[in-house]
PDB file of N, CA and C in Angstrom:
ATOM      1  N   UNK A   1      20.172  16.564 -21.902  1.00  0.00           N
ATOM      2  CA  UNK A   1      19.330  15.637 -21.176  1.00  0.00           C
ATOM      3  C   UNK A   1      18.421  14.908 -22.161  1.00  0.00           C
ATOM      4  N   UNK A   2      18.392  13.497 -21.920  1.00  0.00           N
ATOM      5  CA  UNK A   2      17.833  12.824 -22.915  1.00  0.00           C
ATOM      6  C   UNK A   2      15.844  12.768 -22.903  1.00  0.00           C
ATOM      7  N   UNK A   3      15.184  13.043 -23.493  1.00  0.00           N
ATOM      8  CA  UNK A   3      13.843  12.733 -23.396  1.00  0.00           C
ATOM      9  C   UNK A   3      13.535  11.401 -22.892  1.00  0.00           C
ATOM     10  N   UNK A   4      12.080  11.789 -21.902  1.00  0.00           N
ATOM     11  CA  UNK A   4      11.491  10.067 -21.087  1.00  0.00           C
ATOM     12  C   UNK A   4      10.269   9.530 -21.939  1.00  0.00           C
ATOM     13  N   UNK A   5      10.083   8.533 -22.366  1.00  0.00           N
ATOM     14  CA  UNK A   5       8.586   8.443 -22.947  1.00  0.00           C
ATOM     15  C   UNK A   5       8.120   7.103 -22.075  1.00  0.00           C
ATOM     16  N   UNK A   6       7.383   7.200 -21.680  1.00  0.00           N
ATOM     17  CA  UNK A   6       6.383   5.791 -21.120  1.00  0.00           C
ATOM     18  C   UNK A   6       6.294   4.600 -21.568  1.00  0.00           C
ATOM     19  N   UNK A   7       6.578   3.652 -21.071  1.00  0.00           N
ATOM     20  CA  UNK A   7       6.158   2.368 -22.212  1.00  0.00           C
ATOM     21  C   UNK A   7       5.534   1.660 -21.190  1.00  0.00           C
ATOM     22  N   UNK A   8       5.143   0.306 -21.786  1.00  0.00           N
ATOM     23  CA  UNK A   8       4.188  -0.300 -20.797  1.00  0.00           C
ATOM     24  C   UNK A   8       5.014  -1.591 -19.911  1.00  0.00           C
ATOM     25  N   UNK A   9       4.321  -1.837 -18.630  1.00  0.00           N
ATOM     26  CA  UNK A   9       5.534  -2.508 -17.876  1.00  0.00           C
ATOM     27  C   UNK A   9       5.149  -4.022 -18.188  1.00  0.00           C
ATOM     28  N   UNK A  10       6.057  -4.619 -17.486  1.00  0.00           N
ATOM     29  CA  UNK A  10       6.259  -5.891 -18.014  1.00  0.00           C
ATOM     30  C   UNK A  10       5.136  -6.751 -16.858  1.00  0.00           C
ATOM     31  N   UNK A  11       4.760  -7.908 -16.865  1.00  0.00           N
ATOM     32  CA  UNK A  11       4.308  -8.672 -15.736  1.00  0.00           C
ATOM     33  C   UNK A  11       2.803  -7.710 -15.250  1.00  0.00           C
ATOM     34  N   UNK A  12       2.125  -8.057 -14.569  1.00  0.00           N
ATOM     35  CA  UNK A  12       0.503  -8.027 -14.589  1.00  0.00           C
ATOM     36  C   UNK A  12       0.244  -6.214 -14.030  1.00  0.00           C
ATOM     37  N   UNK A  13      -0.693  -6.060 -14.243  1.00  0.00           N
ATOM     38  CA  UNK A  13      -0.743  -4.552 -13.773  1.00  0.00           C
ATOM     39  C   UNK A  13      -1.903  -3.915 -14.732  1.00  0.00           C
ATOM     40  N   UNK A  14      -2.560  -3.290 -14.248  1.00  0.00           N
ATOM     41  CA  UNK A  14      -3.659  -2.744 -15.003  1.00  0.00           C
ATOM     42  C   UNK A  14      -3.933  -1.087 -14.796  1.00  0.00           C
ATOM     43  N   UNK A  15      -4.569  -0.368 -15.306  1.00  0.00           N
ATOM     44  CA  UNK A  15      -4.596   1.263 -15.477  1.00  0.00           C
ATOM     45  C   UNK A  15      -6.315   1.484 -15.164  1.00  0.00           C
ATOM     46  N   UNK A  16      -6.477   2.501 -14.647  1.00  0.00           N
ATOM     47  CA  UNK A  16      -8.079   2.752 -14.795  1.00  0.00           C
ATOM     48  C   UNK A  16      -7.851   4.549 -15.629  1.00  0.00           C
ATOM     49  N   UNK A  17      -8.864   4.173 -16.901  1.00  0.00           N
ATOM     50  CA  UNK A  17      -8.698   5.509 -17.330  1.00  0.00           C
ATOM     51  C   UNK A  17      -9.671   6.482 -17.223  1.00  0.00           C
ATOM     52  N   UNK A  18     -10.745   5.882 -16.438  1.00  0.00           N
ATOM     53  CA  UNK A  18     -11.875   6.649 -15.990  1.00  0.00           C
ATOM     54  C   UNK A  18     -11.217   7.715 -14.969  1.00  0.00           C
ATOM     55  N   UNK A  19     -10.247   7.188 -14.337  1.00  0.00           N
ATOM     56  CA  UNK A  19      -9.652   8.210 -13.276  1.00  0.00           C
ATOM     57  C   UNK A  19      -8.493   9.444 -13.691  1.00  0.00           C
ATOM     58  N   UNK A  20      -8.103   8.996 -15.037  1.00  0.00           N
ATOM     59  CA  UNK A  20      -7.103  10.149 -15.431  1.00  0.00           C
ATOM     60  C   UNK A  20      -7.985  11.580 -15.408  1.00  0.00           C
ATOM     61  N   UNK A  21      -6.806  12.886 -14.655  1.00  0.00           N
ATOM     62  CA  UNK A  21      -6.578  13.917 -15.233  1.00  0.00           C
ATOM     63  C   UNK A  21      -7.812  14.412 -13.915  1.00  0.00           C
ATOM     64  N   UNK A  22      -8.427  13.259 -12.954  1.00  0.00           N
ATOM     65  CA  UNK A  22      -9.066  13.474 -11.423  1.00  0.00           C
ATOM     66  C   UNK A  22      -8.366  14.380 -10.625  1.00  0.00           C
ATOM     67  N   UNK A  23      -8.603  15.269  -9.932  1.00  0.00           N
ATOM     68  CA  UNK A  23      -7.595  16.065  -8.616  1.00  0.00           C
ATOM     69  C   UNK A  23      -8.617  15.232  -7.716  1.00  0.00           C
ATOM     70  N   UNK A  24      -6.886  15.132  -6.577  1.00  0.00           N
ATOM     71  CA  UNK A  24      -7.415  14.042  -5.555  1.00  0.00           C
ATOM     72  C   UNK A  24      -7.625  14.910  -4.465  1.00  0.00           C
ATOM     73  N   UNK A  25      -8.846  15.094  -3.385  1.00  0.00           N
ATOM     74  CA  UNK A  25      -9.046  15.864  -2.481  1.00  0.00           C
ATOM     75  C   UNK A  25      -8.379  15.258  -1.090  1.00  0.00           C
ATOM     76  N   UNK A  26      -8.482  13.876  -0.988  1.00  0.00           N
ATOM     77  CA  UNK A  26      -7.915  12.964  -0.153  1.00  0.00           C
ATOM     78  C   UNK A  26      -7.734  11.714   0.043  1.00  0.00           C
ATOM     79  N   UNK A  27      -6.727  11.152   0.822  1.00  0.00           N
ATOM     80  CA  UNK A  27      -6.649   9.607   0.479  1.00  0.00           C
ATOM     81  C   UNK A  27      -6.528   8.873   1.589  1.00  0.00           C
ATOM     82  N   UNK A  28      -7.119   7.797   1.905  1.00  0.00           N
ATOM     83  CA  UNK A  28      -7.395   7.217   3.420  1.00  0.00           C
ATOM     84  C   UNK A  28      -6.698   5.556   3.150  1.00  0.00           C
ATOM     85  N   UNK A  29      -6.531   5.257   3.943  1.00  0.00           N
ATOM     86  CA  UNK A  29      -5.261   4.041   3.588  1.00  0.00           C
ATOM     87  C   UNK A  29      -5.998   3.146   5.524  1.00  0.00           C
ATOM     88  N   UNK A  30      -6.911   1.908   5.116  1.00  0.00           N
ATOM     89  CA  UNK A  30      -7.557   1.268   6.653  1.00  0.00           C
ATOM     90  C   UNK A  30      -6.767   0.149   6.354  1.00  0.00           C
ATOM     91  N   UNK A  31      -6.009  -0.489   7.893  1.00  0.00           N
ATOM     92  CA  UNK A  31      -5.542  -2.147   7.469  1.00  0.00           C
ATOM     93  C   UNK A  31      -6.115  -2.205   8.960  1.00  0.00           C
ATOM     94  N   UNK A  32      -6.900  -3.292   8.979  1.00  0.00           N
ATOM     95  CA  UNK A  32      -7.295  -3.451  10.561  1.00  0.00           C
ATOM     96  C   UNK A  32      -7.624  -4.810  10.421  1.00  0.00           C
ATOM     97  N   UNK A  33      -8.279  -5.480  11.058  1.00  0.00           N
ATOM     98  CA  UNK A  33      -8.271  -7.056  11.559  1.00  0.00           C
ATOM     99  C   UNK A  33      -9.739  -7.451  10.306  1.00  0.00           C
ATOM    100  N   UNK A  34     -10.689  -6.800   9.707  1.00  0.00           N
ATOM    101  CA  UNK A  34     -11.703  -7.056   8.887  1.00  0.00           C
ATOM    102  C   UNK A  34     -11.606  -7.118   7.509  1.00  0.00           C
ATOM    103  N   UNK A  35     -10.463  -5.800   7.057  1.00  0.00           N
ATOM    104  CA  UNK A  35     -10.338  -5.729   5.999  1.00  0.00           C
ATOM    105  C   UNK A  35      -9.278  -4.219   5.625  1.00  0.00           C
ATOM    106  N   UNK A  36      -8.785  -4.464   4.171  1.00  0.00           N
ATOM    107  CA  UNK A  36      -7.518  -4.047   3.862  1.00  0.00           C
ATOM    108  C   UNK A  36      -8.000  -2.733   2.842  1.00  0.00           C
ATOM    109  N   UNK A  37      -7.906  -1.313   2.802  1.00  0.00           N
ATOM    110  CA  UNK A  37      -8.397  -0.998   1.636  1.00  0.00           C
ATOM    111  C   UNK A  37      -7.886   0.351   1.919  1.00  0.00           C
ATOM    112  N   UNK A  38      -7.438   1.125   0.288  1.00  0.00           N
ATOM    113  CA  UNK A  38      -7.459   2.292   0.112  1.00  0.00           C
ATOM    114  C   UNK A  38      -8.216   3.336  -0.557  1.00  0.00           C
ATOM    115  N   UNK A  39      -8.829   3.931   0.178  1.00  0.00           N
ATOM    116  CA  UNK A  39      -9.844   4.491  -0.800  1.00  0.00           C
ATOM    117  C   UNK A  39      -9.431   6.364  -1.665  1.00  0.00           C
ATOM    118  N   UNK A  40      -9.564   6.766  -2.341  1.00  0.00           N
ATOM    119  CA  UNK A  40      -9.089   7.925  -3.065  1.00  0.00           C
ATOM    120  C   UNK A  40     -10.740   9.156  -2.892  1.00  0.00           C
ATOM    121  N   UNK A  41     -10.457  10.044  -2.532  1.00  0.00           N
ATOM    122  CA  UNK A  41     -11.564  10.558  -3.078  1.00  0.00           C
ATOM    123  C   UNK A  41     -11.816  11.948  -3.757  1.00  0.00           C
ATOM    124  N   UNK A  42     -12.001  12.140  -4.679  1.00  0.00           N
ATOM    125  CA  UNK A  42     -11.899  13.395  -5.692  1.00  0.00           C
ATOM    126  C   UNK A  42     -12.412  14.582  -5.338  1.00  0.00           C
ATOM    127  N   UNK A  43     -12.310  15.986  -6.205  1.00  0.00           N
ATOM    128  CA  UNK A  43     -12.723  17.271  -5.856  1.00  0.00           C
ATOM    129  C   UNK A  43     -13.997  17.281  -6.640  1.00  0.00           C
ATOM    130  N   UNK A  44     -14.505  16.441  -7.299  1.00  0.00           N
ATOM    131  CA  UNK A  44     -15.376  16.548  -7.871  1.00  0.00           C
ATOM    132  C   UNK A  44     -16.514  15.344  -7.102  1.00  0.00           C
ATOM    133  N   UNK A  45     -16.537  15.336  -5.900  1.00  0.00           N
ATOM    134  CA  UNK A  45     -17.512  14.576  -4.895  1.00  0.00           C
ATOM    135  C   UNK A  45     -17.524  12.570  -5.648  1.00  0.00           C
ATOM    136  N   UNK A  46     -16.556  12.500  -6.164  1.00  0.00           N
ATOM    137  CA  UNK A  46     -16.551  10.907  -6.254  1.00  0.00           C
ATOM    138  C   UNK A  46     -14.983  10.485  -5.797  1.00  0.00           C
ATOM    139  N   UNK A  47     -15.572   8.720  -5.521  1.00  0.00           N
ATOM    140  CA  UNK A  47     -14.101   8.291  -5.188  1.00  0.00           C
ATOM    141  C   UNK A  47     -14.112   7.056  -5.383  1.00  0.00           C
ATOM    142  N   UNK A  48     -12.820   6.281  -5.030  1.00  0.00           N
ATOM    143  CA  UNK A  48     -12.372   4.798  -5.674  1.00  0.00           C
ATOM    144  C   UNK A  48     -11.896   4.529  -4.606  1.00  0.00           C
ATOM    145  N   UNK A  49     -12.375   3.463  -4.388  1.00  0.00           N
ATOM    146  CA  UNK A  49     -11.837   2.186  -3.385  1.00  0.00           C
ATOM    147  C   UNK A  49     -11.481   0.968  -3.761  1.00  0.00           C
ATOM    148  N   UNK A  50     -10.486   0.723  -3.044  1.00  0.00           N
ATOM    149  CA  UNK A  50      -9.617  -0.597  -3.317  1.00  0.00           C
ATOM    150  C   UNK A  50      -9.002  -1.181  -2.234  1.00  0.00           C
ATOM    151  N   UNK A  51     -10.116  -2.671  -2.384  1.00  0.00           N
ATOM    152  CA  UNK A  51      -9.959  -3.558  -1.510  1.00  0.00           C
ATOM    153  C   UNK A  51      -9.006  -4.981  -1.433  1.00  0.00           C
ATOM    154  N   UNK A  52      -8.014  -4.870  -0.381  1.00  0.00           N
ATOM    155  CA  UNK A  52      -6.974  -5.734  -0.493  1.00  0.00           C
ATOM    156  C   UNK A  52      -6.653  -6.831   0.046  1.00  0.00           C
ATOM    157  N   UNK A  53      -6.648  -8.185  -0.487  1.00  0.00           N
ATOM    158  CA  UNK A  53      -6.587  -9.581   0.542  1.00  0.00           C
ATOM    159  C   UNK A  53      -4.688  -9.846   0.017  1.00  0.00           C
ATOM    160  N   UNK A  54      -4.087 -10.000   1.285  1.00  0.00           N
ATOM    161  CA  UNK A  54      -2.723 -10.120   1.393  1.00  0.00           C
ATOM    162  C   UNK A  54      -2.766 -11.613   1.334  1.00  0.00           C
ATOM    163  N   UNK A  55      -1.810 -12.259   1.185  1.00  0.00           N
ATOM    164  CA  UNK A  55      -1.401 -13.526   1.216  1.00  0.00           C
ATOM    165  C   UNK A  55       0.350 -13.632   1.867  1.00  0.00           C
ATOM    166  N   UNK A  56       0.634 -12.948   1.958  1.00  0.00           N
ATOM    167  CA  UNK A  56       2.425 -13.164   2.753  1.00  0.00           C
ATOM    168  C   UNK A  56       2.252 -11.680   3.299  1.00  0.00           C
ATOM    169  N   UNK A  57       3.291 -12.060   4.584  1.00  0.00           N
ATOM    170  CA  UNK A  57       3.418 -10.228   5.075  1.00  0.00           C
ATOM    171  C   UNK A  57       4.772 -10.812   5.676  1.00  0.00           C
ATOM    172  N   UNK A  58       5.649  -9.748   5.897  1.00  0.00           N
ATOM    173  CA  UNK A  58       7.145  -9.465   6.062  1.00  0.00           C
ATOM    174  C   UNK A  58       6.978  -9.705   8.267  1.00  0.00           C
ATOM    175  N   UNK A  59       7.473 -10.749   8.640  1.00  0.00           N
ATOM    176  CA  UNK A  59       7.486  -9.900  10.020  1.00  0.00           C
ATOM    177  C   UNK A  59       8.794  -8.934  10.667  1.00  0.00           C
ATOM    178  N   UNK A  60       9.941  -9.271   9.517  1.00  0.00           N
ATOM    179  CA  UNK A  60      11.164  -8.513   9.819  1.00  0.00           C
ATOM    180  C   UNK A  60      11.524  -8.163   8.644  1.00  0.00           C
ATOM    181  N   UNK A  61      12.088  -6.373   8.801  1.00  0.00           N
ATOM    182  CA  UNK A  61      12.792  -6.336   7.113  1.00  0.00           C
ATOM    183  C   UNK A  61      13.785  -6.680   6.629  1.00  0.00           C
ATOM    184  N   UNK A  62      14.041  -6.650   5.960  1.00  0.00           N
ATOM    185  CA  UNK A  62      15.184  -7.875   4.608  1.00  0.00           C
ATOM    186  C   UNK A  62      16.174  -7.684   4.974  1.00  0.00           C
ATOM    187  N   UNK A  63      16.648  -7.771   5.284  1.00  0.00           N
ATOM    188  CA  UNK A  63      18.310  -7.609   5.510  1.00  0.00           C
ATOM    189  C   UNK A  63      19.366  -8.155   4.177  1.00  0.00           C
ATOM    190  N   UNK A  64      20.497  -7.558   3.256  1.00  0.00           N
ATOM    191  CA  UNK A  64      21.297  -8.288   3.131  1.00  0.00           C
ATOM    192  C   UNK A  64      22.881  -8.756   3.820  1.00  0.00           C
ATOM    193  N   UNK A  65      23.515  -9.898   3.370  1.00  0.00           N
ATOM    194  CA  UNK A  65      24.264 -10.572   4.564  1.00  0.00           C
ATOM    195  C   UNK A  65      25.773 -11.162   3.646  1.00  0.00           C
ATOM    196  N   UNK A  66      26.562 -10.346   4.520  1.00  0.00           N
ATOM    197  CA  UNK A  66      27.699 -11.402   4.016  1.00  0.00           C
ATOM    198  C   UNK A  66      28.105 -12.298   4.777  1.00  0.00           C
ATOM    199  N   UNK A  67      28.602 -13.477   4.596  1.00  0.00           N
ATOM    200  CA  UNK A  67      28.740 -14.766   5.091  1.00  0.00           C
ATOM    201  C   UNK A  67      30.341 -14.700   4.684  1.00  0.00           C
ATOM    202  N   UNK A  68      31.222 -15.330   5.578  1.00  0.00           N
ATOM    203  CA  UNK A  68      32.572 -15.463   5.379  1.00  0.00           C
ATOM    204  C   UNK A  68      32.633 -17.137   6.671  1.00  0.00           C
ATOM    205  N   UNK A  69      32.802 -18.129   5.734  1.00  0.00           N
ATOM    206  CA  UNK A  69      33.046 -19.164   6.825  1.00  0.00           C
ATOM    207  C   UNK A  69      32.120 -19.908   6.730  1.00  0.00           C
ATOM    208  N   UNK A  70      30.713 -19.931   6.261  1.00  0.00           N
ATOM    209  CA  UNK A  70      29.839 -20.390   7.308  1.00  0.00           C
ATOM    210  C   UNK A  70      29.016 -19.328   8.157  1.00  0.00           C
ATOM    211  N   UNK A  71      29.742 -18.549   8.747  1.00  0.00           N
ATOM    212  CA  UNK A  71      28.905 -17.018   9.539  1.00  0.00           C
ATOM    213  C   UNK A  71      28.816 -15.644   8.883  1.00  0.00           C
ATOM    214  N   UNK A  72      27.827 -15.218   9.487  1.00  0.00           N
ATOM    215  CA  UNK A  72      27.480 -13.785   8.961  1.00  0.00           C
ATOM    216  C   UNK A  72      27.903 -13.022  10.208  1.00  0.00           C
ATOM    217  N   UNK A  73      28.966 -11.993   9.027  1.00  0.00           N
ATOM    218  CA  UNK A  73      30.012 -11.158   9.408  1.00  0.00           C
ATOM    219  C   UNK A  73      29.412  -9.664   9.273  1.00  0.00           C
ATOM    220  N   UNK A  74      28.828  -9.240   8.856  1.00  0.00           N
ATOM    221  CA  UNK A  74      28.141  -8.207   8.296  1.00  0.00           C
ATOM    222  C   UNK A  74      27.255  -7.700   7.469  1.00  0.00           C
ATOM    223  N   UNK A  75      26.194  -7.337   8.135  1.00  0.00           N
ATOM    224  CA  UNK A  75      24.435  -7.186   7.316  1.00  0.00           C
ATOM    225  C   UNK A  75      24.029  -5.776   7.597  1.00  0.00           C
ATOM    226  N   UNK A  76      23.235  -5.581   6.823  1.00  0.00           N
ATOM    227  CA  UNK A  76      22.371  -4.145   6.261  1.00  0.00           C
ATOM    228  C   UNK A  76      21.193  -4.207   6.347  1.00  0.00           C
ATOM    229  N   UNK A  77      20.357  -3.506   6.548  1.00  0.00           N
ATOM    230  CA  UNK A  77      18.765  -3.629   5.665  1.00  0.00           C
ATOM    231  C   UNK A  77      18.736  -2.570   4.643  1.00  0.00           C
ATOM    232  N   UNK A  78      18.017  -3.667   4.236  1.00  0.00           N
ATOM    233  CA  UNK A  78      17.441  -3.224   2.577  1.00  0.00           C
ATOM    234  C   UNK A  78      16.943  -1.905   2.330  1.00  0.00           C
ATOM    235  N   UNK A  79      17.172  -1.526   1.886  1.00  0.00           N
ATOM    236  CA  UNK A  79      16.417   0.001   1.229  1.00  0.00           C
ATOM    237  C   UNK A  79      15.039   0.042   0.326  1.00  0.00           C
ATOM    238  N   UNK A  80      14.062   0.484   0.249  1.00  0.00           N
ATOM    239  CA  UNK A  80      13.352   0.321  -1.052  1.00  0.00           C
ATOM    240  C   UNK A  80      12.923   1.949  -1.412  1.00  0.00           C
ATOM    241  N   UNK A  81      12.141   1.731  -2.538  1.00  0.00           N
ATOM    242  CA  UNK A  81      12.312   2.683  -3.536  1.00  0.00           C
ATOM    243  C   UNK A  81      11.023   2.164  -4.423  1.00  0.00           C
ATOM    244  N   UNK A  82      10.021   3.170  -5.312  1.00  0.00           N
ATOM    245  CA  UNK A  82       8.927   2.530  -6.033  1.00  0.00           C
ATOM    246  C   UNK A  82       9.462   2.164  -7.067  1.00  0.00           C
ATOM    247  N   UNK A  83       8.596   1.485  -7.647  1.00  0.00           N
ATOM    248  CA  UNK A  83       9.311   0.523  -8.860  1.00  0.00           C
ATOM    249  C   UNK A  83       8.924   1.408  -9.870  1.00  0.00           C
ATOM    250  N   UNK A  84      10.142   1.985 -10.693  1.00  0.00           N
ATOM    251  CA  UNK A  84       9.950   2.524 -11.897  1.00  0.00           C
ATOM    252  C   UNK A  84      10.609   1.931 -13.027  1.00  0.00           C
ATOM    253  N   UNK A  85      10.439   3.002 -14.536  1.00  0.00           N
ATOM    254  CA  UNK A  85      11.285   2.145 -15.249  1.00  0.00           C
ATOM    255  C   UNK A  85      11.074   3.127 -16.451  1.00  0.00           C
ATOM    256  N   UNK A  86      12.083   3.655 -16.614  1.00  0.00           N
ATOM    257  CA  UNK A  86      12.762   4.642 -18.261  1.00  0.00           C
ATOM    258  C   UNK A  86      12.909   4.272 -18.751  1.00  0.00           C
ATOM    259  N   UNK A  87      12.870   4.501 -20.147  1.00  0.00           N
ATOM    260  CA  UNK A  87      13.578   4.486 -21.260  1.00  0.00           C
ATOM    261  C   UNK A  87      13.848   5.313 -22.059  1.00  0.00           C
ATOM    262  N   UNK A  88      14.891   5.665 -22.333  1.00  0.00           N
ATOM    263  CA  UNK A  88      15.187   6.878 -23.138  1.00  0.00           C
ATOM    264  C   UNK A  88      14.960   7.152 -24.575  1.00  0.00           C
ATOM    265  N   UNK A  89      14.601   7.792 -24.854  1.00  0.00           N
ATOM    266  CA  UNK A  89      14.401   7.945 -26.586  1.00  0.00           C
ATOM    267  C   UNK A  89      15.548   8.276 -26.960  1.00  0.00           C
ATOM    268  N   UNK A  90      15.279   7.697 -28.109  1.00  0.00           N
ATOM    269  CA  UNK A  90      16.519   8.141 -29.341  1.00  0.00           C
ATOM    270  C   UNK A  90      16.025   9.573 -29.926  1.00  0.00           C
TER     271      UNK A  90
END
């Protein structure tokens, strides 16, 4: 089995390292009509919140479609999965 090492991902994304190596006591996840946010909160009586303004939302999930003709003959929905990404060491 080949070794995993971390590298850094491509396209925007940021890390908080104040929070490494935290045990999480619980995690609360609000989307309601005011506002969007997940908040984390630790065993050590602190926590992080993160507040979210959406700009697109899905009203149906993705389907893909084969088309034969002009018409669609047979469709699926999409599967998802979190976005990861390996690389193997030499």
């Amino acid at each position: 089995m080949k070794q995993q090492k971390t590298v850094k991902a491509r396209g925007e994304g940021v890390e908080y390292p104040a929070l490494i190596s935290k045990v999480i006591q619980q995690v609360r996840f609000v989307n309601d009509e005011d506002y969007t946010a997940l908040t984390i909160e630790f065993d050590d009586s602190t926590l992080v919140s993160f507040r979210f303004k959406a700009s697109i939302a899905f009203s149906v999930d993705p389907e893909l479609s084969t088309v034969k003709g002009g018409n669609i003959v047979k469709w699926r929905q999409l599967k998802t999965r979190p976005v990861m990404r390996r690389v193997a060491r030499k």
